[in-house]
C-alpha atoms as a PDB file:
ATOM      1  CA  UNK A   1       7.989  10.948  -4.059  1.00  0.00           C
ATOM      2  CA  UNK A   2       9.156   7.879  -6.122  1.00  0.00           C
ATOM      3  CA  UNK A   3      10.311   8.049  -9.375  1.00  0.00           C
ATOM      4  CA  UNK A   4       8.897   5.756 -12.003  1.00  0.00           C
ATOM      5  CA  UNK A   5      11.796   3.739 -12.044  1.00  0.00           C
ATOM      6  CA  UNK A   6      11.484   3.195  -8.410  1.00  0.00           C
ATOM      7  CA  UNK A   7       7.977   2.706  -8.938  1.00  0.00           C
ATOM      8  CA  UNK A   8       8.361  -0.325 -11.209  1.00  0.00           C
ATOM      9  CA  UNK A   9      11.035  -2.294  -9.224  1.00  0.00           C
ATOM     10  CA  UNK A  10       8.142  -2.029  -6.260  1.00  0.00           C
ATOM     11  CA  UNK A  11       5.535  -3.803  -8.709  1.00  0.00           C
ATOM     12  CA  UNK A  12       7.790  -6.555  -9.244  1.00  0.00           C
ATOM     13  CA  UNK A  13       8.675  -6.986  -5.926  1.00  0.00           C
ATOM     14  CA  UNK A  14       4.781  -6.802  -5.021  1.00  0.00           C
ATOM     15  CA  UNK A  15       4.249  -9.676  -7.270  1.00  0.00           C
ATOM     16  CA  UNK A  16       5.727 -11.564  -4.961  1.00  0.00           C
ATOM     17  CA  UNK A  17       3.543 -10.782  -1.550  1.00  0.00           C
ATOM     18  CA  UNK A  18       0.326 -11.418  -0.983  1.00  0.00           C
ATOM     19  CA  UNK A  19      -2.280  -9.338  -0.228  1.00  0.00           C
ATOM     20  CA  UNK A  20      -1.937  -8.512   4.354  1.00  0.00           C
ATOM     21  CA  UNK A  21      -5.310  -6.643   4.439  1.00  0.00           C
ATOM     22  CA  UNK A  22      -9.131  -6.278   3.268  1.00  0.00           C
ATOM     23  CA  UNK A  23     -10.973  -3.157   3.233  1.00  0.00           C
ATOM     24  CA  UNK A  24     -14.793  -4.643   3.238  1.00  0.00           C
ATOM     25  CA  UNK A  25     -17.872  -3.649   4.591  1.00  0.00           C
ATOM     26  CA  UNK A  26     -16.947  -0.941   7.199  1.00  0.00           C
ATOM     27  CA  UNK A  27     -14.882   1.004   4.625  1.00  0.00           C
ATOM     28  CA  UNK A  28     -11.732   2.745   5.771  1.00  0.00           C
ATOM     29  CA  UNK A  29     -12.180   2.876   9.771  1.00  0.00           C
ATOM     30  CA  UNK A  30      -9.900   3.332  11.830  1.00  0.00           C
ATOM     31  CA  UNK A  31      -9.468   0.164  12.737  1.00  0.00           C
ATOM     32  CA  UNK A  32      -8.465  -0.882   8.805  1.00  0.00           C
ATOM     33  CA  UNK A  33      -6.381   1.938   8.871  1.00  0.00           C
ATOM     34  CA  UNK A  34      -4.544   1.309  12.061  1.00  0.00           C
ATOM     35  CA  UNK A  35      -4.020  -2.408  10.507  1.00  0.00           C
ATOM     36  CA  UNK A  36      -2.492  -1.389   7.424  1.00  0.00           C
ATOM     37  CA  UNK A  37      -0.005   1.024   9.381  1.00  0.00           C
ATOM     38  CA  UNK A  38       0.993  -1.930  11.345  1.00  0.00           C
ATOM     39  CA  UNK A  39       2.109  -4.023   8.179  1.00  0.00           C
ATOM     40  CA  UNK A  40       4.020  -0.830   6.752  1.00  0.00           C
ATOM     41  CA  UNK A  41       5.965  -0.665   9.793  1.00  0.00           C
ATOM     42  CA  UNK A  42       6.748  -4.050   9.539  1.00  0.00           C
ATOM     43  CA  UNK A  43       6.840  -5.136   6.127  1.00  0.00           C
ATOM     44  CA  UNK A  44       7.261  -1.403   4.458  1.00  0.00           C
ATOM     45  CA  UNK A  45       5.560  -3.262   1.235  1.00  0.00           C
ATOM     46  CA  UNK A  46       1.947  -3.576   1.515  1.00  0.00           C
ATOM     47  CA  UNK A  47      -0.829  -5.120  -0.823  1.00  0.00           C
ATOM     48  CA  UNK A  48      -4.561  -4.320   0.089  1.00  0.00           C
ATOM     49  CA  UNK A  49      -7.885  -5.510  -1.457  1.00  0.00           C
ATOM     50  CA  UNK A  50     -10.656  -3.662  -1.423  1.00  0.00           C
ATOM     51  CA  UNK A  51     -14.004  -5.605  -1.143  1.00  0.00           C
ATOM     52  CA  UNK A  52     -17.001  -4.927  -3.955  1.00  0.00           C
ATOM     53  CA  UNK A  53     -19.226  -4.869  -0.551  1.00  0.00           C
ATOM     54  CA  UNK A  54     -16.843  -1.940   0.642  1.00  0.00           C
ATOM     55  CA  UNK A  55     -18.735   0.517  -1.927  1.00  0.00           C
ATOM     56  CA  UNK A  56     -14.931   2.417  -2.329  1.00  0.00           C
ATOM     57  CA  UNK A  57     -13.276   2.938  -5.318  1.00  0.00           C
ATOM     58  CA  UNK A  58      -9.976   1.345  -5.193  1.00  0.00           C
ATOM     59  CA  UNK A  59      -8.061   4.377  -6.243  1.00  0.00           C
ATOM     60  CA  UNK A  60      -9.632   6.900  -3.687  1.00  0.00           C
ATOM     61  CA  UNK A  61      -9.159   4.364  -0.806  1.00  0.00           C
ATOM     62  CA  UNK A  62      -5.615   4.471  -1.755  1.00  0.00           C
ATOM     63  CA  UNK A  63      -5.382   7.731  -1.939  1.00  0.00           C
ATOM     64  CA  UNK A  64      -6.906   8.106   1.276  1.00  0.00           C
ATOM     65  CA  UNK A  65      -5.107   5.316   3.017  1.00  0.00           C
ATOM     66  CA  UNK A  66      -1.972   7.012   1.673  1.00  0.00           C
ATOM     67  CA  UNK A  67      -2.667  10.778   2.883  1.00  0.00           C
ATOM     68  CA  UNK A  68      -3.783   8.760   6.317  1.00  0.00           C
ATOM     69  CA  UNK A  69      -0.279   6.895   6.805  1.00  0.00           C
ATOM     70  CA  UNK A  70       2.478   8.726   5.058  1.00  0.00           C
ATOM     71  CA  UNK A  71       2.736   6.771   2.463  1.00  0.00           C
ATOM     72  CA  UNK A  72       3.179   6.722  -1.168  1.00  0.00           C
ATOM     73  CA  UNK A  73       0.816   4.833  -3.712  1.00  0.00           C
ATOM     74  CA  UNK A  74       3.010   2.409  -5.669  1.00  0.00           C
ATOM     75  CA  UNK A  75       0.294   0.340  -7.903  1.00  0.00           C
ATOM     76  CA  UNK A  76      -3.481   0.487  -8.565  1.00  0.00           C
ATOM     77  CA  UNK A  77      -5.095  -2.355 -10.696  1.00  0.00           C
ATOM     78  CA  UNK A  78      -8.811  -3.648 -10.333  1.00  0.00           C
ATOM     79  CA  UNK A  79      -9.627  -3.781  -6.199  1.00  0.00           C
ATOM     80  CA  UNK A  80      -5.836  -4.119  -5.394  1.00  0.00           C
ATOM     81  CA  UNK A  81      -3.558  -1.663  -4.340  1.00  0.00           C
ATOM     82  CA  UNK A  82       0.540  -1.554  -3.315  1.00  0.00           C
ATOM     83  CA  UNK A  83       1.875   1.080  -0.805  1.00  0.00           C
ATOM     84  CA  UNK A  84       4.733   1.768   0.245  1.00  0.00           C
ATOM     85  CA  UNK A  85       6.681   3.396   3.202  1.00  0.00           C
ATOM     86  CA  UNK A  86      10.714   3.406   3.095  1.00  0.00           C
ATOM     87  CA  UNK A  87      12.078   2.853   6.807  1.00  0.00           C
ATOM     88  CA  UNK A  88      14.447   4.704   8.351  1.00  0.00           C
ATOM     89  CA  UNK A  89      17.182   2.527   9.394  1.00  0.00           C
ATOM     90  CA  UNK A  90      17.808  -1.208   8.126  1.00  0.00           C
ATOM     91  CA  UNK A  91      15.587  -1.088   5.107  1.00  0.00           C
ATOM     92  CA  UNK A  92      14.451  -4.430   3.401  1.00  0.00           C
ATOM     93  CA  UNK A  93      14.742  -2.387  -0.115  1.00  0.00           C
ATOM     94  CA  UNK A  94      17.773  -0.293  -1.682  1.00  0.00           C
ATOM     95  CA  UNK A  95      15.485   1.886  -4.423  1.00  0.00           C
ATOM     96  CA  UNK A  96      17.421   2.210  -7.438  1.00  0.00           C
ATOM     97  CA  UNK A  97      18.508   5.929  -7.712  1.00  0.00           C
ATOM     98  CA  UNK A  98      16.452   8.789  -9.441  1.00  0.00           C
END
């Protein structure tokens, strides 16, 4: 669980990506789903947009993409959202303490 301090040195480091995956017409298949957990892996900072075609609100795909992956919500605003998903070993981020 991140604290909100945490929480708001992720936002300002998400300002900085850009968005690595769409969630449009198909909604959240597995296939989306499987994408996103790729980037995580990868990037452990993640921006999606959901598509107005998608019929999803932004916050529930989130929430589902989250329960899906192991990963915790770090920003919600309009049709984008910010996960995130600490590695183990050799981490890109140091999270300032709680």
């Amino acid at each position: 669980m991140l604290t909100g301090k945490q929480r708001a040195f992720l936002r300002g480091k998400a300002n900085q990506i850009e968005v690595v995956a769409q969630i449009g017409k198909d909604g959240l298949s597995r296939s989306a789903v499987s994408g996103i957990g790729t980037a995580l892996k990868a990037r452990e900072l993640v921006k999606v947009r959901v598509l107005p075609n998608s019929g999803l609100d932004t916050r529930a795909a989130c929430d589902e993409v989250c329960a899906a992956l192991d990963a915790e919500p770090v920003q919600t605003i309009g049709t984008i959202f910010v996960l995130f998903r600490q590695k183990d070993k050799d981490s890109a981020f140091e999270l300032p303490k709680p």
